[in-house]
N, C-alpha and C. Protein backbone atom coordinates (compact mmCIF):
# COMPACT_ATOMS: atom_id res chain seq x y z
N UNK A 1 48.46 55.27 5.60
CA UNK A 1 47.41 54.49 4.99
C UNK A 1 46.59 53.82 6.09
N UNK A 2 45.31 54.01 6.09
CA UNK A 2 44.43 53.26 6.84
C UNK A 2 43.89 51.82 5.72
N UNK A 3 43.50 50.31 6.80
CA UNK A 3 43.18 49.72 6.33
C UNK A 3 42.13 49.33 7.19
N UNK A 4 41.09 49.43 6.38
CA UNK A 4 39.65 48.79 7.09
C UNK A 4 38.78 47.05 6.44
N UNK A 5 38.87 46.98 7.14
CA UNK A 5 37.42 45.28 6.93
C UNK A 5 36.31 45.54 7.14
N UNK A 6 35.53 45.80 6.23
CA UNK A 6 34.03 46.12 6.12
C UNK A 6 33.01 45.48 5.93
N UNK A 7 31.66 45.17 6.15
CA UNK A 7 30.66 44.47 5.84
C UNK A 7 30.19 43.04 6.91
N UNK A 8 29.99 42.42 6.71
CA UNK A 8 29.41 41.44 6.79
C UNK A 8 30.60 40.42 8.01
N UNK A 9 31.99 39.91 7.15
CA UNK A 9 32.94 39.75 8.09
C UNK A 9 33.42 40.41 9.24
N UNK A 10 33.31 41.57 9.44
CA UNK A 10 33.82 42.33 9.91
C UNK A 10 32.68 42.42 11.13
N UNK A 11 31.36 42.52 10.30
CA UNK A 11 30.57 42.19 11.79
C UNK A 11 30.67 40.96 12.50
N UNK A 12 31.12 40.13 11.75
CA UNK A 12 31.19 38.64 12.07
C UNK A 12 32.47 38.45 13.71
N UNK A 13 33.28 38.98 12.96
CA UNK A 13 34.54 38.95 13.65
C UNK A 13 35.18 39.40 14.47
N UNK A 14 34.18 40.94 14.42
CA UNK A 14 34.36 42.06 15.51
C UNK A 14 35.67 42.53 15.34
N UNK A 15 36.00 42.82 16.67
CA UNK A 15 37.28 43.43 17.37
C UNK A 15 38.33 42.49 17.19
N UNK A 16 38.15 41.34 16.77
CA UNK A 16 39.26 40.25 16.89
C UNK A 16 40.39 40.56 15.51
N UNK A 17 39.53 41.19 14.55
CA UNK A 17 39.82 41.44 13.12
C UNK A 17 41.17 42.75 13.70
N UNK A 18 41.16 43.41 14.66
CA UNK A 18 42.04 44.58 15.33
C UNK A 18 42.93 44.03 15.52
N UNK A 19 43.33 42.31 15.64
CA UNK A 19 44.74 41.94 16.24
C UNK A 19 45.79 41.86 14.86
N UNK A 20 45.01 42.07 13.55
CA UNK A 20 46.21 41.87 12.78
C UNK A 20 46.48 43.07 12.59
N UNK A 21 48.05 43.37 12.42
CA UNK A 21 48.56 44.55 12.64
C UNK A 21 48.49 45.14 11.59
N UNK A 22 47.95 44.53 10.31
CA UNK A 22 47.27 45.86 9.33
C UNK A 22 45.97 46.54 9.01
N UNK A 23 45.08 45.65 10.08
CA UNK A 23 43.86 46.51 10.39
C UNK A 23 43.56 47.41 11.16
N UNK A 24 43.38 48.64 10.50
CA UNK A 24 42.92 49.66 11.79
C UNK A 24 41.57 49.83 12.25
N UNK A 25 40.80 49.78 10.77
CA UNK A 25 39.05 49.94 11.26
C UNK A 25 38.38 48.70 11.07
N UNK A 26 37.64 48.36 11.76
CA UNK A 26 36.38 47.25 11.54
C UNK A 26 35.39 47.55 11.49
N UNK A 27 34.56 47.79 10.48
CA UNK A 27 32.98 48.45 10.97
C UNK A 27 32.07 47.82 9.84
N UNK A 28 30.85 47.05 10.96
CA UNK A 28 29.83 46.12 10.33
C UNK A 28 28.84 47.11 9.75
N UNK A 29 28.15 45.92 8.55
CA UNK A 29 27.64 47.05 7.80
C UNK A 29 26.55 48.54 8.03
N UNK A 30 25.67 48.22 9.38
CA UNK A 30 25.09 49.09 10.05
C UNK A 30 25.88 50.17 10.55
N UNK A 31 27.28 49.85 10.13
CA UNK A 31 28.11 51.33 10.67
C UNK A 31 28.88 52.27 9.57
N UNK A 32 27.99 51.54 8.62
CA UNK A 32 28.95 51.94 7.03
C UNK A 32 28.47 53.48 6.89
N UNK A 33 27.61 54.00 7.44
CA UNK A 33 27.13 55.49 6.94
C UNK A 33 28.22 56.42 8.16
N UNK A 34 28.67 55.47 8.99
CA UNK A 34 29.78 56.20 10.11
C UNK A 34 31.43 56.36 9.53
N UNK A 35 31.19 55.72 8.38
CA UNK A 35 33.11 55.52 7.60
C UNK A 35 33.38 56.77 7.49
N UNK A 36 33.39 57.73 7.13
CA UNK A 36 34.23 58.97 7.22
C UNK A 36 34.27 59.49 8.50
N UNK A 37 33.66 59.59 9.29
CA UNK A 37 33.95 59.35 10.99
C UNK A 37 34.76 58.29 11.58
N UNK A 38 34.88 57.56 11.28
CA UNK A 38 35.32 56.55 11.60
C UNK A 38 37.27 56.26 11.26
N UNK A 39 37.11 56.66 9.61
CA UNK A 39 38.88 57.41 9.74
C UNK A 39 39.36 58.49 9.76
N UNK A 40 38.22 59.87 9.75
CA UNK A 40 38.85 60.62 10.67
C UNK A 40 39.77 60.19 12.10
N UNK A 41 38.87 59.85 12.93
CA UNK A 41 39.44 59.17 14.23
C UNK A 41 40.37 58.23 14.03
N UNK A 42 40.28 57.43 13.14
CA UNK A 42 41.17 56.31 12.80
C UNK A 42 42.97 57.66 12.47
N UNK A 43 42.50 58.38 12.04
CA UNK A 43 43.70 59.22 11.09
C UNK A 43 44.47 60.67 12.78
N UNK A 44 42.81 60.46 12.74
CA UNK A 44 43.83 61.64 13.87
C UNK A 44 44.23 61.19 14.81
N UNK A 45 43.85 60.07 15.80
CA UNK A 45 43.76 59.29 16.85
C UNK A 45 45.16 58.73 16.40
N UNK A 46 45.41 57.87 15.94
CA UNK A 46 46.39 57.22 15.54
C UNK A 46 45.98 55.77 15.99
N UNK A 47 44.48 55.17 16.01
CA UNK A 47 44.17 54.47 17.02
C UNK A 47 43.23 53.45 16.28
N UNK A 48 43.28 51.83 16.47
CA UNK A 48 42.37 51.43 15.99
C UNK A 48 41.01 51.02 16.21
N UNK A 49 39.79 51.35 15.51
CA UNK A 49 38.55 51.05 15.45
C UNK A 49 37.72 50.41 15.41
N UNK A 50 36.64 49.73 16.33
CA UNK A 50 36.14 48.45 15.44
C UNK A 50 34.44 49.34 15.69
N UNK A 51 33.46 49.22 14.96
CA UNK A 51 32.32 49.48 14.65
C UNK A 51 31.23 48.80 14.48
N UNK A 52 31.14 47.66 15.33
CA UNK A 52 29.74 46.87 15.01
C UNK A 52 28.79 47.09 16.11
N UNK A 53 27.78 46.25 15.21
CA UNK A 53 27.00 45.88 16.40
C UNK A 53 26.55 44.58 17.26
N UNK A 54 26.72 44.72 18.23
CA UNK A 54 26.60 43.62 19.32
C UNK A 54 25.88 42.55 19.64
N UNK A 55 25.67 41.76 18.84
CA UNK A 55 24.38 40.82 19.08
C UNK A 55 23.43 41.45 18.49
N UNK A 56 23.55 41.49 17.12
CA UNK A 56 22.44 42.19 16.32
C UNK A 56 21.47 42.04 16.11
N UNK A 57 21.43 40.41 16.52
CA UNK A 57 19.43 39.94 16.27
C UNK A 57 18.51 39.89 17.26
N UNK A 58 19.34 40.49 18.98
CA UNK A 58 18.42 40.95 19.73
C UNK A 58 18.72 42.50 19.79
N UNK A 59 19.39 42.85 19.20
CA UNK A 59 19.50 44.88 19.72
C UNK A 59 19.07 45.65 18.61
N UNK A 60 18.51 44.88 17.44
CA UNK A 60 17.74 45.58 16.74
C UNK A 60 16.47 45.23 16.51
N UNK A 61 15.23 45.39 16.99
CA UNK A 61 13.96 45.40 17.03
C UNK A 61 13.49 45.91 15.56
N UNK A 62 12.51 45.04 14.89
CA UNK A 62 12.17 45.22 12.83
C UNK A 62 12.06 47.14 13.45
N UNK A 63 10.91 46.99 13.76
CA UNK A 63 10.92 48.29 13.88
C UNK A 63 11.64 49.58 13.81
N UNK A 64 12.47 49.06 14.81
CA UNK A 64 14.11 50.34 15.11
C UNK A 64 14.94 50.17 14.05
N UNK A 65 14.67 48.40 13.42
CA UNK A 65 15.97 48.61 12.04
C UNK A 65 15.34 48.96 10.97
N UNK A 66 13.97 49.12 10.85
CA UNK A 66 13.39 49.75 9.81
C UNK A 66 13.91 51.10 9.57
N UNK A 67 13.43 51.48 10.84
CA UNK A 67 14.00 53.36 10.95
C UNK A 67 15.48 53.59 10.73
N UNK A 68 16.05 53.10 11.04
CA UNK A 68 17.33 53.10 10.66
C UNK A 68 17.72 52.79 9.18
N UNK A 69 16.71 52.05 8.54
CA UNK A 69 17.32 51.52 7.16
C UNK A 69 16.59 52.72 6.76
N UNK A 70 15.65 53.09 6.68
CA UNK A 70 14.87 54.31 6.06
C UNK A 70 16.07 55.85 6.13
N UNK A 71 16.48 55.67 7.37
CA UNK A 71 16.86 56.81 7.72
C UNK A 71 18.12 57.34 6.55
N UNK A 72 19.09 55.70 6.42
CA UNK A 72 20.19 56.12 5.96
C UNK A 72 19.49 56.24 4.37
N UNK A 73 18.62 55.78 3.77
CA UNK A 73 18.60 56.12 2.00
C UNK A 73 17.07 57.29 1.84
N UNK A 74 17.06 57.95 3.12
CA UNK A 74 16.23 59.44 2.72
C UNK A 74 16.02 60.42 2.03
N UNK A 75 17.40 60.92 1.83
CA UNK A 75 17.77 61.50 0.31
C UNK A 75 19.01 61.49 -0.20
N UNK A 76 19.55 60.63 0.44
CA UNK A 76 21.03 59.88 -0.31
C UNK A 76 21.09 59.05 -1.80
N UNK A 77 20.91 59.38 -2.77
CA UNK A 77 20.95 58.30 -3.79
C UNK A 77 22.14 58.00 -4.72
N UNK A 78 22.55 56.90 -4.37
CA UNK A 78 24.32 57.13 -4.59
C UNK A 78 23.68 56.90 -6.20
N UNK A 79 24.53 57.30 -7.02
CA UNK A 79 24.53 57.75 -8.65
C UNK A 79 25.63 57.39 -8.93
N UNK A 80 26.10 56.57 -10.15
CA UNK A 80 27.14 56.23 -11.35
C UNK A 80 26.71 56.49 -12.52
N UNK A 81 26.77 57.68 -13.33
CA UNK A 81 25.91 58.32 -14.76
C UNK A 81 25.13 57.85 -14.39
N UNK A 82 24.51 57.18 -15.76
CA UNK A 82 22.95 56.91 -16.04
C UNK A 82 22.43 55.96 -14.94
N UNK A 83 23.19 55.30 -14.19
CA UNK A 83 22.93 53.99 -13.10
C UNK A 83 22.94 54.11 -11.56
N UNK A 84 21.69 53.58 -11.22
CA UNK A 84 21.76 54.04 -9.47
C UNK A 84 21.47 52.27 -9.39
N UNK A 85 21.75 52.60 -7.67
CA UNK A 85 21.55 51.31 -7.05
C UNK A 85 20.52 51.89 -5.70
N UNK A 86 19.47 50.56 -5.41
CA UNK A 86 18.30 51.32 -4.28
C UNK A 86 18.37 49.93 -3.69
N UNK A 87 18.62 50.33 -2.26
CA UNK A 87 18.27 49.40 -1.54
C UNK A 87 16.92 49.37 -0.92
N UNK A 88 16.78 48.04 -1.15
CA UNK A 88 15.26 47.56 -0.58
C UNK A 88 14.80 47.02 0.59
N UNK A 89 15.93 46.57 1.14
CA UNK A 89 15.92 45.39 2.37
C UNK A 89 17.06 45.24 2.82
N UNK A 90 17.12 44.85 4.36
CA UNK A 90 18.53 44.64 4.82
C UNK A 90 18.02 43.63 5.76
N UNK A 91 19.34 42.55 5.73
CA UNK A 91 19.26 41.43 6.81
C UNK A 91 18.45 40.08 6.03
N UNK A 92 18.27 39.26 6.96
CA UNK A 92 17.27 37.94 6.95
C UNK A 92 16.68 37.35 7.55
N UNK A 93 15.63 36.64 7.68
CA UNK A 93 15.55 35.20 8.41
C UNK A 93 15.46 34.06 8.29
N UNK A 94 16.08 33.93 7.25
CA UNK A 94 15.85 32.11 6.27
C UNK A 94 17.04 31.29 7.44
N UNK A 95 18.41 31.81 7.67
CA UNK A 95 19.25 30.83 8.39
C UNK A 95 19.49 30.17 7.55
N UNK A 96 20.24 30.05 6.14
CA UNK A 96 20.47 28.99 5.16
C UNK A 96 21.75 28.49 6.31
N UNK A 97 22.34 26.95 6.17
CA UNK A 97 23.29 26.77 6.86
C UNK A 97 24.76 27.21 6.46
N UNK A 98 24.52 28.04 5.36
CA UNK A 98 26.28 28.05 4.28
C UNK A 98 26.43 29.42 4.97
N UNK A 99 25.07 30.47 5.17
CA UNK A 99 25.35 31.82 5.14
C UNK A 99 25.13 32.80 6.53
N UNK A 100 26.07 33.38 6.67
CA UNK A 100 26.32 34.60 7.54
C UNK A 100 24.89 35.78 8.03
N UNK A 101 24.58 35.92 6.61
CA UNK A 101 23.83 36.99 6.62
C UNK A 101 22.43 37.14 8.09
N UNK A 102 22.04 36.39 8.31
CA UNK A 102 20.88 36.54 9.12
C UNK A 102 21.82 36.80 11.01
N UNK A 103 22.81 36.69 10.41
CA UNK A 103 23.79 36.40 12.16
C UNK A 103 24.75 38.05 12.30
N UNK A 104 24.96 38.54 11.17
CA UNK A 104 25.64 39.68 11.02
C UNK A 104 24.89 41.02 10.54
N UNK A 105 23.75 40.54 9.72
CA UNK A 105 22.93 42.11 9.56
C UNK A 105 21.69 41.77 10.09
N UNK A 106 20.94 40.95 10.64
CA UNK A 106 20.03 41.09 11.49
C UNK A 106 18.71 40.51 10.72
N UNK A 107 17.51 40.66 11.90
CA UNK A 107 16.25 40.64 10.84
C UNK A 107 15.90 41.12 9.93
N UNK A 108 15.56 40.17 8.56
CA UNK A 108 14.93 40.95 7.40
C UNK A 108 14.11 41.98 7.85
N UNK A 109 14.42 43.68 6.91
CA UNK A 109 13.74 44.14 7.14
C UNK A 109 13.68 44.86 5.65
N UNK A 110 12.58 45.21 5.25
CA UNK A 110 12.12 46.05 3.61
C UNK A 110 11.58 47.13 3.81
N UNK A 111 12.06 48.18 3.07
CA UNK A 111 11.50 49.54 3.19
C UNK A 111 10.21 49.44 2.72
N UNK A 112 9.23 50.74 2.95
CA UNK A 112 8.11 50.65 2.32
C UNK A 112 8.22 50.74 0.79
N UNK A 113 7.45 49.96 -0.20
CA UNK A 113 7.03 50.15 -1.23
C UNK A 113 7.18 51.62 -1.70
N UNK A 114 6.12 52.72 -1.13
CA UNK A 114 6.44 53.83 -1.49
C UNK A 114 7.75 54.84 -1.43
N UNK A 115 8.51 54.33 -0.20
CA UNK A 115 9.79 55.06 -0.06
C UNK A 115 10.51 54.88 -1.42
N UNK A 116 10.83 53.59 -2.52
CA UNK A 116 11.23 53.28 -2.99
C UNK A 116 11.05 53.97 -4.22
N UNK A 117 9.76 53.94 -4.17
CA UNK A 117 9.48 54.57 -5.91
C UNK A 117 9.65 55.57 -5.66
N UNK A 118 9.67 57.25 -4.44
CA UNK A 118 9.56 58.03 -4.68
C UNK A 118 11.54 58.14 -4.54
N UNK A 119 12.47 57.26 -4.69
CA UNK A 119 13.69 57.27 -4.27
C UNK A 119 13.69 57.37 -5.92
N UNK A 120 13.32 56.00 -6.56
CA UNK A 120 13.45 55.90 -7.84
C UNK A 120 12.96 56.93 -8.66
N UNK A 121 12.05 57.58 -8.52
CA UNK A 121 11.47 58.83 -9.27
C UNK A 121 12.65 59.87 -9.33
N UNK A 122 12.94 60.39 -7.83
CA UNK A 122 14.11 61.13 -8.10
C UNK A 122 15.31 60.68 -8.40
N UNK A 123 15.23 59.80 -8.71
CA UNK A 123 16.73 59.24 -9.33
C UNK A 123 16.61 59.44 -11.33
N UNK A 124 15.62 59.16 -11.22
CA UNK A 124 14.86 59.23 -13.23
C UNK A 124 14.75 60.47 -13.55
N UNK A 125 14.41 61.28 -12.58
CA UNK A 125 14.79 63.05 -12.65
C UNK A 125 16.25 63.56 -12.84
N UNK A 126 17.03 62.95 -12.64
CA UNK A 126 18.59 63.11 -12.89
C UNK A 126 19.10 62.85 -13.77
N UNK A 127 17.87 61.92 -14.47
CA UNK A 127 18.71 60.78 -15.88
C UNK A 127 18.95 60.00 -15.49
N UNK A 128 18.69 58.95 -14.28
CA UNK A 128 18.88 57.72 -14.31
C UNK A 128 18.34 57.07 -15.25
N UNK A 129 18.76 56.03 -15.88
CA UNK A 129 17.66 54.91 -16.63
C UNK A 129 17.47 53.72 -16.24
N UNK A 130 18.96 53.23 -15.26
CA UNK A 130 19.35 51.96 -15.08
C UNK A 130 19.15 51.76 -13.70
N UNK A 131 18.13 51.03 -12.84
CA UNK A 131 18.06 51.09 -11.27
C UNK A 131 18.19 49.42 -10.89
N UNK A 132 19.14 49.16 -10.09
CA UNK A 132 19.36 47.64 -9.39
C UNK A 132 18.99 47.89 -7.84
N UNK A 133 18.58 46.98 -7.74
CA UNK A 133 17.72 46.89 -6.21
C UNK A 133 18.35 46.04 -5.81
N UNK A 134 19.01 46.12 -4.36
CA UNK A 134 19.38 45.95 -3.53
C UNK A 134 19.41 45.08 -2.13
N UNK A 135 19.51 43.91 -2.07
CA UNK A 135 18.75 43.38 -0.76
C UNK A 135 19.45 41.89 -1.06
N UNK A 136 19.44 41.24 0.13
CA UNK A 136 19.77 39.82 0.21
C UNK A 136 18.81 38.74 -0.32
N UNK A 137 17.61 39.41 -0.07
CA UNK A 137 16.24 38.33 -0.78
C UNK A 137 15.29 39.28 -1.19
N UNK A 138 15.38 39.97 -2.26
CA UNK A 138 14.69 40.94 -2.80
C UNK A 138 13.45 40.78 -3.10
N UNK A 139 13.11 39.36 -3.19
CA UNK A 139 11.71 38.64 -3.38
C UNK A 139 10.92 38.50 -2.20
N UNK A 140 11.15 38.83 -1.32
CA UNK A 140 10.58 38.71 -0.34
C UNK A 140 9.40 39.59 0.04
């Protein structure tokens, strides 16, 4: 059995999350499209993993995390029957003082308008009916 810490903590915490002896993978959420890579190696290796990224609010430039957020929902549209979920935005910059988010996924960044609807179109072509959007401040 592999056990991984994913998301948000896990970017938080890094490699430190590796000292308890029932974690094998750590991987922050920018490394979540790497999880089946990630326990492969975890499974064949026999070895544990950690997956973040490093000081995320200077090593990702809006730009580069745009492309990157675009990249991973291109023609991926995860589906539950009639119900999809579309992400819109990743990260922040409000800095509320309670929350993580702007320190672990980086600068707000929002896909284009159009990427979205033409995500949602092909999702309504499948029979979707039900679409939730996705994002830390979706109003933005």
């Amino acid at each position: 059995m592999i056990v991984g810490v994913i998301g948000c903590m896990a970017q938080r915490l890094g490699s430190a999350l590796l000292e308890h002896k029932a974690v094998d993978i750590v991987c922050g959420p920018a490394q979540i499209p790497q999880i089946t890579e990630l326990l492969t190696e975890a499974l064949e290796n026999k070895k544990k993993i950690a997956a973040v990224t490093e000081k995320i609010r200077q090593a990702n430039p809006k730009n580069q995390a745009l492309e990157n957020l675009e990249s991973l929902y291109a023609g991926g549209d995860a589906q539950i029957l009639s119900q999809a979920y579309v992400r819109v935005m990743r990260g922040c910059d409000k800095f509320c003082s309670y929350c993580v988010v702007p320190y672990v996924r980086g600068p707000e960044v929002s896909r284009p308008p159009e990427a979205i609807i033409q995500q949602i179109k092909r999702l309504a072509g499948r029979g979707v009916k039900l679409v939730t959007l996705l994002g830390q401040t979706v109003n933005s």
